[in-house]
Protein backbone atom coordinates (compact mmCIF):
# COMPACT_ATOMS: atom_id res chain seq x y z
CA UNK A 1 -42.27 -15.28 -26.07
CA UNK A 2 -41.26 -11.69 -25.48
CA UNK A 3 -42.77 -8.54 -26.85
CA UNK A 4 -40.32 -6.78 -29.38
CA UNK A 5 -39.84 -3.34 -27.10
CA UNK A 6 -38.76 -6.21 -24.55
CA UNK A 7 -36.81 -8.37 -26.50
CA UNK A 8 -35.13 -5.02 -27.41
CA UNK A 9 -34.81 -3.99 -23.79
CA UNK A 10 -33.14 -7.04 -23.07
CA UNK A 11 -30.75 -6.75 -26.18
CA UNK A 12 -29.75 -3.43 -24.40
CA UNK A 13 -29.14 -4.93 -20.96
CA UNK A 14 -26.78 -7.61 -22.61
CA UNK A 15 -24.88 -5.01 -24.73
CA UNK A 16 -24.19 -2.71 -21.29
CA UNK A 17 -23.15 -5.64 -19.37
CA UNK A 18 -20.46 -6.45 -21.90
CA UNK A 19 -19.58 -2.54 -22.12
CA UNK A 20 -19.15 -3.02 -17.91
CA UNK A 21 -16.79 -5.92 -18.55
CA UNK A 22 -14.88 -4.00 -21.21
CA UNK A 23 -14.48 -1.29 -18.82
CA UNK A 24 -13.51 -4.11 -16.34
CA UNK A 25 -10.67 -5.36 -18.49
CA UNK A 26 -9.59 -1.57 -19.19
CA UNK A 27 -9.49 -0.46 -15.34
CA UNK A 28 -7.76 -4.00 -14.72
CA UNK A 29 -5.01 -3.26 -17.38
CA UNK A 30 -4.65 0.50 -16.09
CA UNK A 31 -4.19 -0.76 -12.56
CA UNK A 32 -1.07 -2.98 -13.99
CA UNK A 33 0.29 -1.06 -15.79
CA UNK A 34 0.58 1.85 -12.49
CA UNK A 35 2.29 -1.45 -10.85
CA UNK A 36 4.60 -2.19 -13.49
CA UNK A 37 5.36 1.95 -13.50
CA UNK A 38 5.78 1.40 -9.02
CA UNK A 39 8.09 -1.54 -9.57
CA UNK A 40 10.47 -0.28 -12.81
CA UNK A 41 10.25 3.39 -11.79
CA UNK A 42 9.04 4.50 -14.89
CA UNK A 43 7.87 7.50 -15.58
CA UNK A 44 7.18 7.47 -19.43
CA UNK A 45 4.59 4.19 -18.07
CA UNK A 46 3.33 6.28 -15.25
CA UNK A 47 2.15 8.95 -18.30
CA UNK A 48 0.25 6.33 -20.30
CA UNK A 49 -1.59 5.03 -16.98
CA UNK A 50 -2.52 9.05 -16.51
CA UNK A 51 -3.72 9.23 -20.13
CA UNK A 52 -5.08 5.50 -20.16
CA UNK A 53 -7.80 7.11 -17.31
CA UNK A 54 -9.63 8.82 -20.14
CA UNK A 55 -10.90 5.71 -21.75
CA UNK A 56 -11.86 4.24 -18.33
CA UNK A 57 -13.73 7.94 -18.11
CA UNK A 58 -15.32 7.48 -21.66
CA UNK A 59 -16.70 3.93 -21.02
CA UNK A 60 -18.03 5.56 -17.81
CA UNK A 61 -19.69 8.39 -19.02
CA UNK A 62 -21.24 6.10 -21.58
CA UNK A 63 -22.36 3.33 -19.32
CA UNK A 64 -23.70 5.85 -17.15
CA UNK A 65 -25.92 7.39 -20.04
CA UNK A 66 -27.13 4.03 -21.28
CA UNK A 67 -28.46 3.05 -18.25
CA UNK A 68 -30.18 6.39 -17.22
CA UNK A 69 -31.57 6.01 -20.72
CA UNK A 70 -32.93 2.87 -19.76
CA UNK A 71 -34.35 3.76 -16.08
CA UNK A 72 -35.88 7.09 -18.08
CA UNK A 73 -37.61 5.24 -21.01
CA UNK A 74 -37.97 1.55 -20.21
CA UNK A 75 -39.90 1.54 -16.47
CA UNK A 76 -37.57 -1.55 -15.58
CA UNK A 77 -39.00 -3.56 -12.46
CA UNK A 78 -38.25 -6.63 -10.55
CA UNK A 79 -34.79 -8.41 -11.69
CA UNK A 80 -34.16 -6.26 -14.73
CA UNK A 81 -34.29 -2.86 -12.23
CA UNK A 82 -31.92 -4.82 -9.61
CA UNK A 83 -29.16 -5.18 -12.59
CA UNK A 84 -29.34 -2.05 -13.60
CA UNK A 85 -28.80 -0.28 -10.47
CA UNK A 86 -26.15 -2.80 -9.55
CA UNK A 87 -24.42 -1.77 -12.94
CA UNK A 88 -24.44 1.64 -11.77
CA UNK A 89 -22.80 0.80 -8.77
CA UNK A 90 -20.09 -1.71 -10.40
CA UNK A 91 -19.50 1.07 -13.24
CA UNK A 92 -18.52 3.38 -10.71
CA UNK A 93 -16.62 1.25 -8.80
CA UNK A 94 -14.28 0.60 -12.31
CA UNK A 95 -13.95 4.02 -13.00
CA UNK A 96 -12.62 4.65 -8.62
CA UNK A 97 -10.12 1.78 -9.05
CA UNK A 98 -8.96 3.69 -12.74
CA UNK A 99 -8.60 6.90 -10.32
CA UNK A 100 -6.30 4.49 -7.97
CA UNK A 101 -4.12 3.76 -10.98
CA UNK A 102 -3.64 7.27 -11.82
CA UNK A 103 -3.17 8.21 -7.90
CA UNK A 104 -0.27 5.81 -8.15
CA UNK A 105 1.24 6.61 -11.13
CA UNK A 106 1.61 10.42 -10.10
CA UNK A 107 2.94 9.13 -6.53
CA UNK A 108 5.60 7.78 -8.75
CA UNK A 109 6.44 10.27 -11.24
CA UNK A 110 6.94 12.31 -7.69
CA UNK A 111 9.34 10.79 -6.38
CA UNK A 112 11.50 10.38 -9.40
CA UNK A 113 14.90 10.27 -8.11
CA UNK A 114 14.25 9.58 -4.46
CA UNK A 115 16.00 6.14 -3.24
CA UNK A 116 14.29 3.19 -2.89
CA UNK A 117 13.71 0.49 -0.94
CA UNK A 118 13.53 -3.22 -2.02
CA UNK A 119 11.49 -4.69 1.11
CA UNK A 120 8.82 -1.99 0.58
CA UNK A 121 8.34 -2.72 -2.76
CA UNK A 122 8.02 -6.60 -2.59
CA UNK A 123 5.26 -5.63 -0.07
CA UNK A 124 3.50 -3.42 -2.41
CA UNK A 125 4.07 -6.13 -5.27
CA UNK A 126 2.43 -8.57 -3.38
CA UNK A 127 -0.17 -5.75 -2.36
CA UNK A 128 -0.93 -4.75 -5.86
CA UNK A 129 -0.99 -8.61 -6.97
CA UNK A 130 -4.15 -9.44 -4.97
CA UNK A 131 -5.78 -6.65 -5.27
CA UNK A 132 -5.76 -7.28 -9.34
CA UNK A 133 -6.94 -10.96 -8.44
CA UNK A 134 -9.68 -9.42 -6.16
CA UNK A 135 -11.07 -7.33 -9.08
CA UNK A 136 -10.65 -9.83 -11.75
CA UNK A 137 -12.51 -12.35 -9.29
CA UNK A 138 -15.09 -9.99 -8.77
CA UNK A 139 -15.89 -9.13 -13.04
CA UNK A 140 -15.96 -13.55 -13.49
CA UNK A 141 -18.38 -13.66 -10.64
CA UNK A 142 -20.50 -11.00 -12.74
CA UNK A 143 -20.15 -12.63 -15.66
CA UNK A 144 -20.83 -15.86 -14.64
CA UNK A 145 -23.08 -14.90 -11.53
CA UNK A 146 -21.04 -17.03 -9.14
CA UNK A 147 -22.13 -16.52 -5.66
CA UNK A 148 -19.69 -18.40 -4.04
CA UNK A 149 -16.76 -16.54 -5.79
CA UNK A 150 -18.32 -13.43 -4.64
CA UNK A 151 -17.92 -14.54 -0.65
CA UNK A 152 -14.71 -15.57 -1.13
CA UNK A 153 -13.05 -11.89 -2.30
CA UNK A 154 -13.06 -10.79 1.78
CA UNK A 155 -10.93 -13.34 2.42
CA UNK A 156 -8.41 -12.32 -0.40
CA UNK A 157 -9.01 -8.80 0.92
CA UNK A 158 -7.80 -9.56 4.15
CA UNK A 159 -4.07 -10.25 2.75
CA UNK A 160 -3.91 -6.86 1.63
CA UNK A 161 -5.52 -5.44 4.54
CA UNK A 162 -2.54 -7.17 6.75
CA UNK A 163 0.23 -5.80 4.47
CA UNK A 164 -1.45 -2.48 4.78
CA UNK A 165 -1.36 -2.31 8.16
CA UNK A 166 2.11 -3.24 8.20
CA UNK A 167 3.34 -0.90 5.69
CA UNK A 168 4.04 2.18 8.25
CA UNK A 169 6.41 0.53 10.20
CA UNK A 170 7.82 -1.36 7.14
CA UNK A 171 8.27 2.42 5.79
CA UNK A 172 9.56 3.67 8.95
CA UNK A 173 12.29 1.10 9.47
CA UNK A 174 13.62 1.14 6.16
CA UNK A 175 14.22 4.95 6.15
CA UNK A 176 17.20 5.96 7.72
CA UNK A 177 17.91 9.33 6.01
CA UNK A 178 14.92 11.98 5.04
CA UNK A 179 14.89 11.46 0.73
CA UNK A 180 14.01 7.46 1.34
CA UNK A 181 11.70 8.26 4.35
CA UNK A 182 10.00 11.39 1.97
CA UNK A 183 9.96 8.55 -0.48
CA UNK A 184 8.43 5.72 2.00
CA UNK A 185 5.49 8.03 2.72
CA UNK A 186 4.84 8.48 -0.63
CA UNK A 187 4.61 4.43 -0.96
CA UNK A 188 2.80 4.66 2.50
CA UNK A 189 0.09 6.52 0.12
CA UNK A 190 0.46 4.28 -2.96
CA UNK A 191 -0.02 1.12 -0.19
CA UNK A 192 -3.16 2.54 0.83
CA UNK A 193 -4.29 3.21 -2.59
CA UNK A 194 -3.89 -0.24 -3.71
CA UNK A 195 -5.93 -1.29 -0.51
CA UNK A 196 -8.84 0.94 -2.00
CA UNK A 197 -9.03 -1.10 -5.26
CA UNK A 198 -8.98 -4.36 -3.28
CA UNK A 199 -12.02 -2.77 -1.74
CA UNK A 200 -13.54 -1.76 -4.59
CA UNK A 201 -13.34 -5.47 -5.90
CA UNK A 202 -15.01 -6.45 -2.57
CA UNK A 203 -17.84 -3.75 -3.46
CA UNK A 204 -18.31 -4.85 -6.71
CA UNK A 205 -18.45 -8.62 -5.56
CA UNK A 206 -21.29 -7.16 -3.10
CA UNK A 207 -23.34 -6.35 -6.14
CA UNK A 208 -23.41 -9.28 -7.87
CA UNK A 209 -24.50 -11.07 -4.83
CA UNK A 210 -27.21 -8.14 -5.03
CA UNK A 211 -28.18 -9.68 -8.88
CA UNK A 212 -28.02 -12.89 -7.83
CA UNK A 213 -29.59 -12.76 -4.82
CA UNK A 214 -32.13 -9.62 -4.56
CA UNK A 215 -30.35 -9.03 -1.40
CA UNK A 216 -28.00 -6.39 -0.61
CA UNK A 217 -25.77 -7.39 2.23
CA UNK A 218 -22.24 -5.81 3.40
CA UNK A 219 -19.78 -8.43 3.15
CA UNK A 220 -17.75 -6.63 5.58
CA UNK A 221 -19.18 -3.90 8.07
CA UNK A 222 -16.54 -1.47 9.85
CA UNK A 223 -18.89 -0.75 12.42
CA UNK A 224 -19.47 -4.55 13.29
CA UNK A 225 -16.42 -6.02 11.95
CA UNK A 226 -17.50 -9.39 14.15
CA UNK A 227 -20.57 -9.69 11.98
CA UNK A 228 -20.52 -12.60 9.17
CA UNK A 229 -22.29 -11.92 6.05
CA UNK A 230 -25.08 -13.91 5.51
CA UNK A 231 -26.37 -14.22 2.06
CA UNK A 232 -29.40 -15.82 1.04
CA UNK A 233 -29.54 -18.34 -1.53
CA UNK A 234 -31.04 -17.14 -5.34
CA UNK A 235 -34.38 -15.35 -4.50
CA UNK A 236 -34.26 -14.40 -8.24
């Protein structure tokens, strides 16, 4: 039977875990909503993505303070220090892809009035589409520490990392007079933007095989892009 400071400490640990999934449900719904501004062109949605960012910042700022309460005055070890430096990681992780939102939404308000182009844009829908299945894949596998799920987000990553690549010339070819190529680049941006939260899914799936595991392993390495991950089973 635990101790009461522990049974308290542990208390704490399950209240900022469900703080980091509320923040995970309020980055996810920013990032929509700066795809639902991309796709209808809408400026008056692109200004509550840029205000929605300051209660992605608040749960941030919060989370952040909880847990360097609980390094400061709790001497966590073993498991309970692995989850809360993997929360730190995974908190700022939500608050980059709420950033990406906001990135996209000002993109957009930018090139208000600039002429479109529909090919482009089914790209980045498809884009942005994944990369909000990456991240929501990534905050189940938390909650539900699910290994497996968490090797499986490269391999949704790679879609967008294939419509990335392609975007340039997909830009390129559909701009045949300078206001749709100055808008283009602009989605050129946005496209790489949206890659950045599909990372940022795969990042945060990389710490939860951290919790589960004790391990910390890259699940995908520029630098040896031939290398496999290979994660251990629960050393817990």
């Amino acid at each position: 039977m635990l101790r009461e400071p522990r049974r308290h400490f542990h208390e704490q640990l399950q209240d900022l875990e469900r703080a980091v999934q509320d923040m995970g449900v309020a980055a996810q719904d920013l990032f929509d909503l700066s795809m639902q501004a991309l796709l209808g062109h809408d400026r008056s949605v692109c200004q509550q993505v840029v205000a929605g960012d300051d209660v992605v910042d608040a749960y941030y700022l919060e989370i952040e303070r909880r847990i360097m309460d609980l390094f400061a005055l709790q001497a966590p070890v073993a498991s309970d220090l692995r989850l809360l430096t993997a929360l730190l990681h995974i908190n700022l992780h939500l608050e980059r892809v709420a950033d990406m939102s906001v990135n996209i939404a000002k993109i957009v308000n930018a090139s208000w009035g600039l002429p479109t182009n529909a090919c482009v844009l089914e790209r980045l829908e498809e884009m942005g589409g994944v990369a909000l299945q990456i991240v929501a894949a990534a905050m189940d596998a938390f909650e539900r520490r699910d290994l497996e799920l968490c090797c499986r987000l490269t391999s949704m990553d790679d879609t967008i990392d294939r419509l990335n690549r392609g975007m340039l010339p997909t830009v390129l070819d559909a701009s045949p007079d300078q206001a749709l190529l100055e808008w283009g680049i602009g989605m050129h941006v946005v496209s790489r933007e949206i890659e950045r939260v599909g990372d940022h899914g795969v990042d945060i799936g990389e710490q939860v095989a951290f919790i589960i595991t004790g391990e910390f392993v890259e699940f995908t390495d520029a630098s040896h892009p031939e290398r496999e991950p290979r994660i251990a089973g629960n050393t817990a």
